[in-house]
Structures are given as structure tokens and as C-alpha cells.
N, C-alpha and C. Protein backbone atom coordinates (compact mmCIF):
# COMPACT_ATOMS: atom_id res chain seq x y z
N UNK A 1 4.55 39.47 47.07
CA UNK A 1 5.09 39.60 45.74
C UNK A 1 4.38 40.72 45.01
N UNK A 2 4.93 41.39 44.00
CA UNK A 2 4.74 42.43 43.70
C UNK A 2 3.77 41.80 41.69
N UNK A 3 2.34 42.62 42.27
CA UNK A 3 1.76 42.36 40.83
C UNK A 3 2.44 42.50 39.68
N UNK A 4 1.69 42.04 38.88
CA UNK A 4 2.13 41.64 37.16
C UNK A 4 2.40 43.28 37.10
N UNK A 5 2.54 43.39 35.95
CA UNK A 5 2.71 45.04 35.46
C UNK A 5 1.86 44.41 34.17
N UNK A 6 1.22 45.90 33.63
CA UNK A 6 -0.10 46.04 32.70
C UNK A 6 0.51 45.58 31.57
N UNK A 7 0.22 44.98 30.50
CA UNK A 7 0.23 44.94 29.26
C UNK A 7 1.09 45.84 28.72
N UNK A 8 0.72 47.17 28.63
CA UNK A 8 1.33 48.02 27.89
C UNK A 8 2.54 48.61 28.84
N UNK A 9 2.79 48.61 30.24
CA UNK A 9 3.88 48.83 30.70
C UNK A 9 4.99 47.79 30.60
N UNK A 10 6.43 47.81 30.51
CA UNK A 10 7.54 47.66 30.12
C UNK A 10 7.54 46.44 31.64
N UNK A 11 7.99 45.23 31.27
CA UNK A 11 8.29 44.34 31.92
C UNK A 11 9.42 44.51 33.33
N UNK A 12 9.16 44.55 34.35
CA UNK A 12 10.43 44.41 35.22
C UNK A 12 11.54 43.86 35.47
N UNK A 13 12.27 43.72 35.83
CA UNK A 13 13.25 42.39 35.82
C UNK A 13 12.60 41.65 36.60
N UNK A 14 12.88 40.52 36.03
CA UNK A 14 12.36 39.03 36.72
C UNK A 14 12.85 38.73 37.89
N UNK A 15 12.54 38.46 38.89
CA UNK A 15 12.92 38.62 40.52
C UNK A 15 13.35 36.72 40.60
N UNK A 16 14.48 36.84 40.81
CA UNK A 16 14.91 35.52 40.27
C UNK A 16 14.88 34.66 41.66
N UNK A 17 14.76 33.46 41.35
CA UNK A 17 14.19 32.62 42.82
C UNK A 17 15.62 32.46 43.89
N UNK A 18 15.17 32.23 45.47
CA UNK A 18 16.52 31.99 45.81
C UNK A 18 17.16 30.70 45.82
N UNK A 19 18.16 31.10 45.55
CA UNK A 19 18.66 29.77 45.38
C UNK A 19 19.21 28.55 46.65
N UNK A 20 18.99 29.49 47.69
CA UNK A 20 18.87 28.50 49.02
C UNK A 20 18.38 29.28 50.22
N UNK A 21 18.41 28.18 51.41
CA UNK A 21 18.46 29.20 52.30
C UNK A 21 16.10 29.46 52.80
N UNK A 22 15.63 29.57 51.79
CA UNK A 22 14.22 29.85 51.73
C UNK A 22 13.29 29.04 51.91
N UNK A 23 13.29 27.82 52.23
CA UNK A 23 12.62 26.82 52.55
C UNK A 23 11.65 26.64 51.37
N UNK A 24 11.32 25.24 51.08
CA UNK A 24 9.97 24.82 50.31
C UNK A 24 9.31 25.46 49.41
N UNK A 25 8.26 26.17 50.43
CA UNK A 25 7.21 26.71 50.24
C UNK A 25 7.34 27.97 49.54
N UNK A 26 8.53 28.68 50.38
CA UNK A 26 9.15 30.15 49.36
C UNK A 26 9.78 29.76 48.31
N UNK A 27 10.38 28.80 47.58
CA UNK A 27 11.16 28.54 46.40
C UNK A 27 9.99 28.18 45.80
N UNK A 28 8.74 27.43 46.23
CA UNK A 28 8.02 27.08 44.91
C UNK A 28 7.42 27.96 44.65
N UNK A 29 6.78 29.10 45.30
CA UNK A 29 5.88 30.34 44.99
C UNK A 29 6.69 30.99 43.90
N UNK A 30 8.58 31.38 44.44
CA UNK A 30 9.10 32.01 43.86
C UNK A 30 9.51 31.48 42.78
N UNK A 31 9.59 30.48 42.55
CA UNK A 31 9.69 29.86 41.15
C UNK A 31 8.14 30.31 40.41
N UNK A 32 7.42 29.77 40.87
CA UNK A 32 6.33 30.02 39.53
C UNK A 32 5.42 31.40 39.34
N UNK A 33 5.82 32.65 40.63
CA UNK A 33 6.05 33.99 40.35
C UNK A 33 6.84 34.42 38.92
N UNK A 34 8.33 34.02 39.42
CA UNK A 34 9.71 33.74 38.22
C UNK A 34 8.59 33.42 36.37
N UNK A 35 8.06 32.43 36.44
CA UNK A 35 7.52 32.06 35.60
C UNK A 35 6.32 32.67 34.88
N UNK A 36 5.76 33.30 35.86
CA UNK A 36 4.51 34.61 35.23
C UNK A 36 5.13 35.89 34.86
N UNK A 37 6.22 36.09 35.36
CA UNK A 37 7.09 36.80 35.10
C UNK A 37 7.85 36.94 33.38
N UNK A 38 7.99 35.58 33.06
CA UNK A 38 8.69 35.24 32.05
C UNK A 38 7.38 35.70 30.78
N UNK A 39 6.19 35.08 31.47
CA UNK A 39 5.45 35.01 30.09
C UNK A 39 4.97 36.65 29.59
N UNK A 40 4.90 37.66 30.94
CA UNK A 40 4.97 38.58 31.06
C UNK A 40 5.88 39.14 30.23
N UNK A 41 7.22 39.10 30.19
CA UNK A 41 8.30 39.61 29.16
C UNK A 41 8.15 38.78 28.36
N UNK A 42 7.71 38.04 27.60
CA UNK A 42 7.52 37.16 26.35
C UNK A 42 6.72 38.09 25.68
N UNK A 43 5.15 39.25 25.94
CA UNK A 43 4.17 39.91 25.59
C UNK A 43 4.99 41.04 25.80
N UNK A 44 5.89 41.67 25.97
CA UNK A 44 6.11 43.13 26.46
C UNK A 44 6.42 43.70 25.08
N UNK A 45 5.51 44.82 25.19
CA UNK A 45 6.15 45.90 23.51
C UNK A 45 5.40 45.22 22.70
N UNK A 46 4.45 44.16 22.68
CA UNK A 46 4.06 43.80 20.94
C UNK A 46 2.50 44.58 20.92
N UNK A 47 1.98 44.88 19.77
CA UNK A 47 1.13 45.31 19.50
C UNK A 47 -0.29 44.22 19.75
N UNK A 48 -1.90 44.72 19.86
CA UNK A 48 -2.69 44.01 19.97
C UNK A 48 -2.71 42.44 19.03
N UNK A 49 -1.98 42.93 17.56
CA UNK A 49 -2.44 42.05 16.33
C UNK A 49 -1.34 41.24 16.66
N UNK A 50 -0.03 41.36 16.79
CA UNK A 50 1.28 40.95 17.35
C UNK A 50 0.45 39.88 18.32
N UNK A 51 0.58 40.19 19.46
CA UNK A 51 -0.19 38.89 20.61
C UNK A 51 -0.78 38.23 19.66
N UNK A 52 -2.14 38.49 18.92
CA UNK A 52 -2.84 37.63 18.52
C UNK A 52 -2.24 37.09 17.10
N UNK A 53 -1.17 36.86 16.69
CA UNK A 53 -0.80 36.05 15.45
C UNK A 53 -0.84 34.79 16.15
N UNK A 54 -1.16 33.91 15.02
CA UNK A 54 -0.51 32.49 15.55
C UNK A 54 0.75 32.12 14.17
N UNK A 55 1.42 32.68 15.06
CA UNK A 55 2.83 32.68 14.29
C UNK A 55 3.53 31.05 14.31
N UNK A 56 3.25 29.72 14.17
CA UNK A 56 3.85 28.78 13.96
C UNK A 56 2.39 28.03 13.46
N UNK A 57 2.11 28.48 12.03
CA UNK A 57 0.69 27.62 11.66
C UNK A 57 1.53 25.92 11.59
N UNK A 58 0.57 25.28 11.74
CA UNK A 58 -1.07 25.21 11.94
C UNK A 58 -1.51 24.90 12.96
N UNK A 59 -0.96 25.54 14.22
CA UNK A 59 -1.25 25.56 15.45
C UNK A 59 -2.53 27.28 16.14
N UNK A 60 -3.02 26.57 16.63
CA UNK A 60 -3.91 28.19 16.76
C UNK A 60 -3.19 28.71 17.64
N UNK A 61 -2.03 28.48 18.33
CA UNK A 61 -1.51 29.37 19.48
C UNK A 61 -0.71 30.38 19.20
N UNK A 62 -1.55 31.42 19.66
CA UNK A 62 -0.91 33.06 20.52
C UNK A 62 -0.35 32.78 21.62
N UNK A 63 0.34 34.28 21.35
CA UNK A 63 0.49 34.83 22.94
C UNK A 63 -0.27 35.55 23.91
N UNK A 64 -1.62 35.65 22.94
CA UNK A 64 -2.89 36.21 23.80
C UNK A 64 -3.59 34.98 24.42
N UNK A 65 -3.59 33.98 22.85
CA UNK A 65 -4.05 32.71 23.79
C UNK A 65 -3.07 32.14 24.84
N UNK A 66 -2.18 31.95 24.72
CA UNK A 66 -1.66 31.60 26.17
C UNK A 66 -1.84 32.22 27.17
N UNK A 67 -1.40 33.86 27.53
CA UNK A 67 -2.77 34.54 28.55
C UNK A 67 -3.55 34.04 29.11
N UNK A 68 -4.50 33.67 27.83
CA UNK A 68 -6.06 33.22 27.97
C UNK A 68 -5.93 32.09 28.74
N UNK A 69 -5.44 30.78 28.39
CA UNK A 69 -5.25 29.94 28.79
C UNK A 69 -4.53 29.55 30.46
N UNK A 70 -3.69 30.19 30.16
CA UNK A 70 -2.97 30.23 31.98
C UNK A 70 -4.12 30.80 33.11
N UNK A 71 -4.86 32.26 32.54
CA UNK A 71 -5.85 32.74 33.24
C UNK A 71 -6.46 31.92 34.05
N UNK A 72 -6.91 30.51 32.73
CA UNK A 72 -7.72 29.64 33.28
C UNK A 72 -7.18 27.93 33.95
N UNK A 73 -6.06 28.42 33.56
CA UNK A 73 -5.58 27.60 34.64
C UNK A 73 -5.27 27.89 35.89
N UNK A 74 -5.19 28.73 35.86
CA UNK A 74 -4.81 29.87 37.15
C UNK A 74 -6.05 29.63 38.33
N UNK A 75 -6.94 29.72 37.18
CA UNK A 75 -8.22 29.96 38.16
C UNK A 75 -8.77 28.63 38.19
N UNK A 76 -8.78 27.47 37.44
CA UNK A 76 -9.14 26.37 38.14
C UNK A 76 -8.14 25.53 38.76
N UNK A 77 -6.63 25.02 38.98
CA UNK A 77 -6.05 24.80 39.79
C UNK A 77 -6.54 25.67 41.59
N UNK A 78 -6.38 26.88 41.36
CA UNK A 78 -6.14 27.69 42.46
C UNK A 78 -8.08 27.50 43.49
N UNK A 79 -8.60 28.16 41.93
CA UNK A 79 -10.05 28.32 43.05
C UNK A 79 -10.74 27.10 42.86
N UNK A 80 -10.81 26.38 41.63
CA UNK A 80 -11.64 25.07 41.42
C UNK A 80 -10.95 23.90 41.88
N UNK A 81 -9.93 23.88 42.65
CA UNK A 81 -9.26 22.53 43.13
C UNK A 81 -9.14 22.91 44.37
N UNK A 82 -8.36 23.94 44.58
CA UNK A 82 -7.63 24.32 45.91
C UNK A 82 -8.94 24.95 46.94
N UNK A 83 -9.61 24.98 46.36
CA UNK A 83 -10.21 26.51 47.50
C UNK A 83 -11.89 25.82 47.20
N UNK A 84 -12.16 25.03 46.10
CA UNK A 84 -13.06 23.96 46.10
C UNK A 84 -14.16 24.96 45.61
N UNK A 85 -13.85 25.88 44.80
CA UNK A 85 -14.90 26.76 44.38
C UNK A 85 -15.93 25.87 42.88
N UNK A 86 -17.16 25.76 42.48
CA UNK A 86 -17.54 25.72 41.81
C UNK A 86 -17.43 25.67 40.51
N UNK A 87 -16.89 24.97 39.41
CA UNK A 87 -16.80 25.75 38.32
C UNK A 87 -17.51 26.40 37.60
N UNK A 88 -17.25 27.49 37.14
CA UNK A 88 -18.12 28.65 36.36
C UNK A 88 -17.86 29.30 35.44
N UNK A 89 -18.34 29.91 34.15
CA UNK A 89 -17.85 30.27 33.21
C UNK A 89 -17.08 31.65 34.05
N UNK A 90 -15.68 31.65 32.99
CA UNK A 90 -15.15 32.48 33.46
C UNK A 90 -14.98 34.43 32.75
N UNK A 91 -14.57 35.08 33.17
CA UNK A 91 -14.65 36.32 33.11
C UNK A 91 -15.06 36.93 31.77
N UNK A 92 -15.00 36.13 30.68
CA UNK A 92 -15.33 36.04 29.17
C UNK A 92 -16.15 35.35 29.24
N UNK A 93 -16.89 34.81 29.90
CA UNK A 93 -18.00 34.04 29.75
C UNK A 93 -18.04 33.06 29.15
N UNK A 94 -16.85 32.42 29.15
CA UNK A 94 -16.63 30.65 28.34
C UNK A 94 -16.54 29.92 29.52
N UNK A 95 -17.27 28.62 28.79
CA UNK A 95 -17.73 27.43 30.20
C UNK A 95 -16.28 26.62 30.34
N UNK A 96 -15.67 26.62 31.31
CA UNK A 96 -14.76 25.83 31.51
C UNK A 96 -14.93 24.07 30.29
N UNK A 97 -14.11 23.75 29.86
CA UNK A 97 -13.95 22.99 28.98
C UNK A 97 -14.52 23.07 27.25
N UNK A 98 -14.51 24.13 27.39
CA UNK A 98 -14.43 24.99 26.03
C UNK A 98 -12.85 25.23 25.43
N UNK A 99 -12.39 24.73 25.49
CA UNK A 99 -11.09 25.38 25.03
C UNK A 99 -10.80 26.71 24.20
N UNK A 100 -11.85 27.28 24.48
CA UNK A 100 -11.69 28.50 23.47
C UNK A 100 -10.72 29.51 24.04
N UNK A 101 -9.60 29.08 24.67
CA UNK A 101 -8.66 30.10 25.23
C UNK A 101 -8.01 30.70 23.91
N UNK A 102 -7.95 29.82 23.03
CA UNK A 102 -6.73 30.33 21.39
C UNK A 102 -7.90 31.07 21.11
N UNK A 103 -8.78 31.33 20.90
CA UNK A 103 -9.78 31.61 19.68
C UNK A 103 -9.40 33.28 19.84
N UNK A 104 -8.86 33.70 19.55
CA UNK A 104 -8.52 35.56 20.05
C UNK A 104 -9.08 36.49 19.01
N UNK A 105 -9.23 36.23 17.71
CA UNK A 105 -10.11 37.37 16.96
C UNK A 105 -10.94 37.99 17.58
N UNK A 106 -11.50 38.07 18.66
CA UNK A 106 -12.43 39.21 18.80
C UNK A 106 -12.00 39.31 20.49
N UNK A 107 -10.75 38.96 20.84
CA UNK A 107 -10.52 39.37 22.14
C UNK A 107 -9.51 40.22 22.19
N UNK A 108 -10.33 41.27 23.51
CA UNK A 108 -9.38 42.16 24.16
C UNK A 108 -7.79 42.16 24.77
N UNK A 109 -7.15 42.04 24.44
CA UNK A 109 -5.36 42.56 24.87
C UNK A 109 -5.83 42.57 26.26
N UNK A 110 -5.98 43.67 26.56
CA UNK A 110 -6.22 44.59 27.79
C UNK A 110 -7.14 44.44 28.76
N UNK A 111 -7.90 43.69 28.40
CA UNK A 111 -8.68 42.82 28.92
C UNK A 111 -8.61 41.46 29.77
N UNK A 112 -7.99 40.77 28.41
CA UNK A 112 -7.05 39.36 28.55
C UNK A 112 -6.10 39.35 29.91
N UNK A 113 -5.00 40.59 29.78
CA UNK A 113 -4.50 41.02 30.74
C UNK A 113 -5.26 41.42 31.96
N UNK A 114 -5.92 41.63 32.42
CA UNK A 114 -6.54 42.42 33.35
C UNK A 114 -7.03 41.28 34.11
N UNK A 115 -7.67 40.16 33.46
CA UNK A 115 -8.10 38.98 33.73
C UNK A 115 -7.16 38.04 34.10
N UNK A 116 -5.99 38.21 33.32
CA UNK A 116 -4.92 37.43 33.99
C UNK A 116 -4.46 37.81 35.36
N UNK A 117 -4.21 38.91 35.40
CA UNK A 117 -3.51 39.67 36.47
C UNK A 117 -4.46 39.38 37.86
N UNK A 118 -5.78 39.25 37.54
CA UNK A 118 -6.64 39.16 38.73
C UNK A 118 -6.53 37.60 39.12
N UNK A 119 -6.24 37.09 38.07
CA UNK A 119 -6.12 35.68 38.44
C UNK A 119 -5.14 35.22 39.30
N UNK A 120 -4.25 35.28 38.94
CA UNK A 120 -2.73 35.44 39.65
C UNK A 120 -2.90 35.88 40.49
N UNK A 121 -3.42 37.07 41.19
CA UNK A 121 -3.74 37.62 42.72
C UNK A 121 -4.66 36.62 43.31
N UNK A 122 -5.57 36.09 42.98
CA UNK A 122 -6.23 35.36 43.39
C UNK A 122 -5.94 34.24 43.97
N UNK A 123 -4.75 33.78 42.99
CA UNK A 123 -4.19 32.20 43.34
C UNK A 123 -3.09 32.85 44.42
N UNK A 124 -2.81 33.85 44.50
CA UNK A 124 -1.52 33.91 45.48
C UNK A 124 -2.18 33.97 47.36
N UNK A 125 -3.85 34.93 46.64
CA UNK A 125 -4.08 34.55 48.08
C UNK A 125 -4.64 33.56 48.32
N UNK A 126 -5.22 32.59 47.18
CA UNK A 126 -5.36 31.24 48.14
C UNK A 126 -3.63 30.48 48.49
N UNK A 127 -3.57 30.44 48.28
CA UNK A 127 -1.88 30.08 48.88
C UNK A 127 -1.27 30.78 49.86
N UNK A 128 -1.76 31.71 49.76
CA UNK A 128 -1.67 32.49 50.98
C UNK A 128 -2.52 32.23 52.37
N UNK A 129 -3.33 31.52 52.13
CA UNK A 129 -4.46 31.09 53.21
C UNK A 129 -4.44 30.03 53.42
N UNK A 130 -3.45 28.81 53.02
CA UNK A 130 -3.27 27.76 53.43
C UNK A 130 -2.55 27.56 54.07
N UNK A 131 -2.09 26.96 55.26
CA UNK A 131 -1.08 26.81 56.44
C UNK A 131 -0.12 25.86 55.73
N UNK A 132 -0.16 24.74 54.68
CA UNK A 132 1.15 23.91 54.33
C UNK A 132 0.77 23.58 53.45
N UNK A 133 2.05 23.04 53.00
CA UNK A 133 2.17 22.59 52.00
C UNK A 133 1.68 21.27 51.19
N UNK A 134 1.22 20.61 52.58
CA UNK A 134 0.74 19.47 52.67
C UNK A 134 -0.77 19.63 52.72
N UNK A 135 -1.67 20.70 52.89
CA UNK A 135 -2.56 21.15 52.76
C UNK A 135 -3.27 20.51 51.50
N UNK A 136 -4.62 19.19 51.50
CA UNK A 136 -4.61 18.39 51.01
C UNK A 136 -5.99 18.29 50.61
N UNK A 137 -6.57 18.71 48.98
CA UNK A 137 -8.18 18.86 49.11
C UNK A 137 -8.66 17.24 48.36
N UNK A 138 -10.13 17.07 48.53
CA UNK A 138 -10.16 16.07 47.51
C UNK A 138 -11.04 16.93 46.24
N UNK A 139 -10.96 16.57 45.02
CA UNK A 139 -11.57 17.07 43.81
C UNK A 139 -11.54 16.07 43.41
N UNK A 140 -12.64 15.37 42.67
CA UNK A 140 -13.40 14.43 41.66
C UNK A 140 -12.82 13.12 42.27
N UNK A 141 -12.82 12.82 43.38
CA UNK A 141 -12.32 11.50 43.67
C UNK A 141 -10.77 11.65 43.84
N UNK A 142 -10.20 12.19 43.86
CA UNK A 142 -8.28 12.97 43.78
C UNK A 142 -7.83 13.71 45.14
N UNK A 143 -7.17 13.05 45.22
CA UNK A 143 -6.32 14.41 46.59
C UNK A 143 -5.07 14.32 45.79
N UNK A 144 -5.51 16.34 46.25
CA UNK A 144 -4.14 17.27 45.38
C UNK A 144 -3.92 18.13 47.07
N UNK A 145 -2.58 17.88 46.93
CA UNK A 145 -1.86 18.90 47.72
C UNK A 145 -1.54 20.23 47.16
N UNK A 146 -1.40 21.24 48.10
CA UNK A 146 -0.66 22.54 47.68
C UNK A 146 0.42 22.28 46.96
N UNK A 147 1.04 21.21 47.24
CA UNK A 147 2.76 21.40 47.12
C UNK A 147 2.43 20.94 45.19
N UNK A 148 1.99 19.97 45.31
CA UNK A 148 1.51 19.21 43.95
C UNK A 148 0.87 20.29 43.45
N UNK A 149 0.16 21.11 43.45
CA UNK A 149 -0.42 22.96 42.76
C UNK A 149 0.38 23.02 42.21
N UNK A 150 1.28 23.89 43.37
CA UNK A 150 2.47 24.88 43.04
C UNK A 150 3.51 24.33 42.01
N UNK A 151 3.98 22.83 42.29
CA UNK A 151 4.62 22.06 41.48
C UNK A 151 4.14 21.96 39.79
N UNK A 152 2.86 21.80 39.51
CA UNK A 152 2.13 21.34 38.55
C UNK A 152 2.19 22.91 37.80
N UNK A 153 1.85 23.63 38.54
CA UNK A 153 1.55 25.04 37.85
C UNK A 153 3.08 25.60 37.47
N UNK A 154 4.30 25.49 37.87
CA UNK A 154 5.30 25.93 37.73
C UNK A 154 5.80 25.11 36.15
N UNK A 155 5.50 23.86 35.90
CA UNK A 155 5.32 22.90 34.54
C UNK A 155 4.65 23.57 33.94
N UNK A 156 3.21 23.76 34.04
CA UNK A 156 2.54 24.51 33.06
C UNK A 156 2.83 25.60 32.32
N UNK A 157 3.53 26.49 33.29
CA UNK A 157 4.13 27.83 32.88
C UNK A 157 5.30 27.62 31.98
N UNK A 158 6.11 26.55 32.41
CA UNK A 158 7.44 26.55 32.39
C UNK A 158 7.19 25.97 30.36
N UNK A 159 6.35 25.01 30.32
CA UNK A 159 5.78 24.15 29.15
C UNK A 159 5.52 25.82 28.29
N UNK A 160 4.57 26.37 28.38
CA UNK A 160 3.80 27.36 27.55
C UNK A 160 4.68 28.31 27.63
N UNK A 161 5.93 28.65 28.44
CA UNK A 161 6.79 30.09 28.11
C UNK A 161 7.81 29.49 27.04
N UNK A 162 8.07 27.81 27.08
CA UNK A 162 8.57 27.07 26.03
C UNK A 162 7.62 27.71 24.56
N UNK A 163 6.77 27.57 24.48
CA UNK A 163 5.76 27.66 23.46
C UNK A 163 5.76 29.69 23.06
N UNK A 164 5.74 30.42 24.11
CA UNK A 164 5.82 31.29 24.13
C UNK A 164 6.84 32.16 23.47
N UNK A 165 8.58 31.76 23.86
CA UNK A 165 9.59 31.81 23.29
C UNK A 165 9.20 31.15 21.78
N UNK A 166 9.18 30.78 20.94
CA UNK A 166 8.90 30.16 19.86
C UNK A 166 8.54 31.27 19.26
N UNK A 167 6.81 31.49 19.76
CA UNK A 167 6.32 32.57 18.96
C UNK A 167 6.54 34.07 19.13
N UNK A 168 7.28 34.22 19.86
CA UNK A 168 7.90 35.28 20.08
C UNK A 168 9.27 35.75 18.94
N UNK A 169 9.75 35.05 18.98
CA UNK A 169 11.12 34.77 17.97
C UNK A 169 10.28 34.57 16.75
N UNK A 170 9.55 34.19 16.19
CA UNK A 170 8.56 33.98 15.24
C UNK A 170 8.32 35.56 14.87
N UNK A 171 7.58 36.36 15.66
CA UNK A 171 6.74 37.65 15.61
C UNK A 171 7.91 38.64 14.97
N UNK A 172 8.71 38.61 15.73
CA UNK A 172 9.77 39.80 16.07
C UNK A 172 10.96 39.65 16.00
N UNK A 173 11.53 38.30 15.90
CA UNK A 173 13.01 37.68 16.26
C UNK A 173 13.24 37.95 17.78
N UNK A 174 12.81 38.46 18.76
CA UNK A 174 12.94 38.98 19.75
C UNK A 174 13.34 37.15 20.68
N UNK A 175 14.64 36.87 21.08
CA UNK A 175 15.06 35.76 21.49
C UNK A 175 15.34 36.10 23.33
N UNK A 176 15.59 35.07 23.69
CA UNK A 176 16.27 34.89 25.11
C UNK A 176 15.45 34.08 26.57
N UNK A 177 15.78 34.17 27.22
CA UNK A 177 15.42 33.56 28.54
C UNK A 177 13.77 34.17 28.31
């Protein structure tokens, strides 16, 4: 699958999932590709201050914080569940269960992005390095399958591009899929 495109470059068309024919494992990737995709054109064209409004007070959520937030879901589903990595503060140096993903006054756009984008590569090659779908770790007393990931993370996205659309139409009027 073909990386995010930067922040400031113009969104692609959304590579839409198939609708048969692809077995399992390719419909769920390509669904929640589809879905980084979306939040991707939800941010396209707005300015640094734009991302960071929280345009539906009295909620602190952006569209930088959502970024922020997926980043880190990105990266603990993928490397802290799946791949059984450690948790560690992440690339901003916030300790996992900080919720400071909204807090965006003094965060980078371009940055945010850059961090996302690595994230997303990251999770594609652990998914990429697992033989199935059934591929089954334990974390905190829990067995999570791949399939249950991919499933869970395609909600997450699907939940926050809900949230996303909102403040988007909020910012700009800018409406649609």
C-alpha cells in the first residue's frame, strides 16, 4: 500500500476496498488503509491553526489531536500488543496514558504528521510479518488476535473520522464522505 501523503500535499483518492473476491485478511487491511485515508482528506488544505481549533467547544478535540491520538493508537495496538514491544513514551515524549494527544498549542502540524505517517508504516509491517489472522498474542492477561487488531482499529478510525467530519464542517463547511 502506498504511504500517507504529507500534510501539506493534496490528498489522493481514497483507494476504495474490494468489494469481493480478496479474501479476509486483504479486505481488513484495505478497509482500515480506506480509513487513514479518510482522516487524511478530513486535514487536507487547512492551515496549522485550522487543525488545531477545537471547533465543537467544550470538547478539546482537533484534527491535530486526532492525528495525535490515532498515532498512538497506531503504535500501541500494532507494537505494544501485537509485536509485544514495551511501552514507552512516544515520539513527543508523552508517557503512554497521558492523554495529552488533544493538548496541541504548542504542537507541530508537520511533525504530528510525520509521526503519524511512521506509525502507520510501522503497523503495516507488523501485519505484514504475521502469517494469520489468527495470529494470537497474550497482553495483560488477554489474547488479542490480528484479526481482532485490524477489526478494532478499523472502529477506531471509523469512530474519530465520525468526529473528524464534524470538525471539519465546523472549520470550513468543507462536508462529505
Amino acid at each position: 500500500m502506498e504511504p500517507l501523503p504529507a500534510r501539506s500535499e493534496p490528498p489522493p483518492a481514497r483507494t476504495e476496498p474490494p468489494h469481493a473476491g480478496a479474501g479476509e485478511r486483504a479486505s481488513l487491511t484495505a478497509f482500515l488503509q480506506y480509513q487513514r485515508e479518510t482522516l487524511a482528506m478530513k486535514c487536507a488544505g487547512l492551515t496549522a491553526g485550522q487543525l488545531k481549533e477545537r471547533a465543537v467547544p467544550p470538547s478539546d478535540m482537533s484534527l491535530l489531536g486526532l492525528v495525535r491520538h490515532l498515532a498512538e493508537v497506531e503504535r500501541s495496538w500494532f507494537g505494544n500488543v501485537l509485536n509485544q514491544e514495551a511501552a514507552r513514551a512516544d515520539r513527543t515524549g508523552r508517557v503512554p496514558g497521558e492523554r495529552a494527544d488533544f493538548d496541541v498549542a504548542d504542537a507541530d502540524p508537520d511533525e504530528a504528521f510525520a509521526v503519524w505517517h511512521a506509525e502507520c508504516a510501522r503497523s503495516r509491517a507488523v501485519v505484514d510479518g504475521l502469517d494469520s489472522l489468527d495470529h494470537t498474542v497474550d497482553f495483560r492477561g488477554d489474547a488479542y488476535s490480528l484479526r481482532y487488531v485490524l477489526t478494532h482499529m478499523i472502529e477506531e478510525y471509523a469512530r474519530h473520522n465520525g468526529h473528524a467530519d464534524l470538525l471539519r464542517e465546523r472549520i470550513d463547511g468543507a462536508t462529505g464522505e
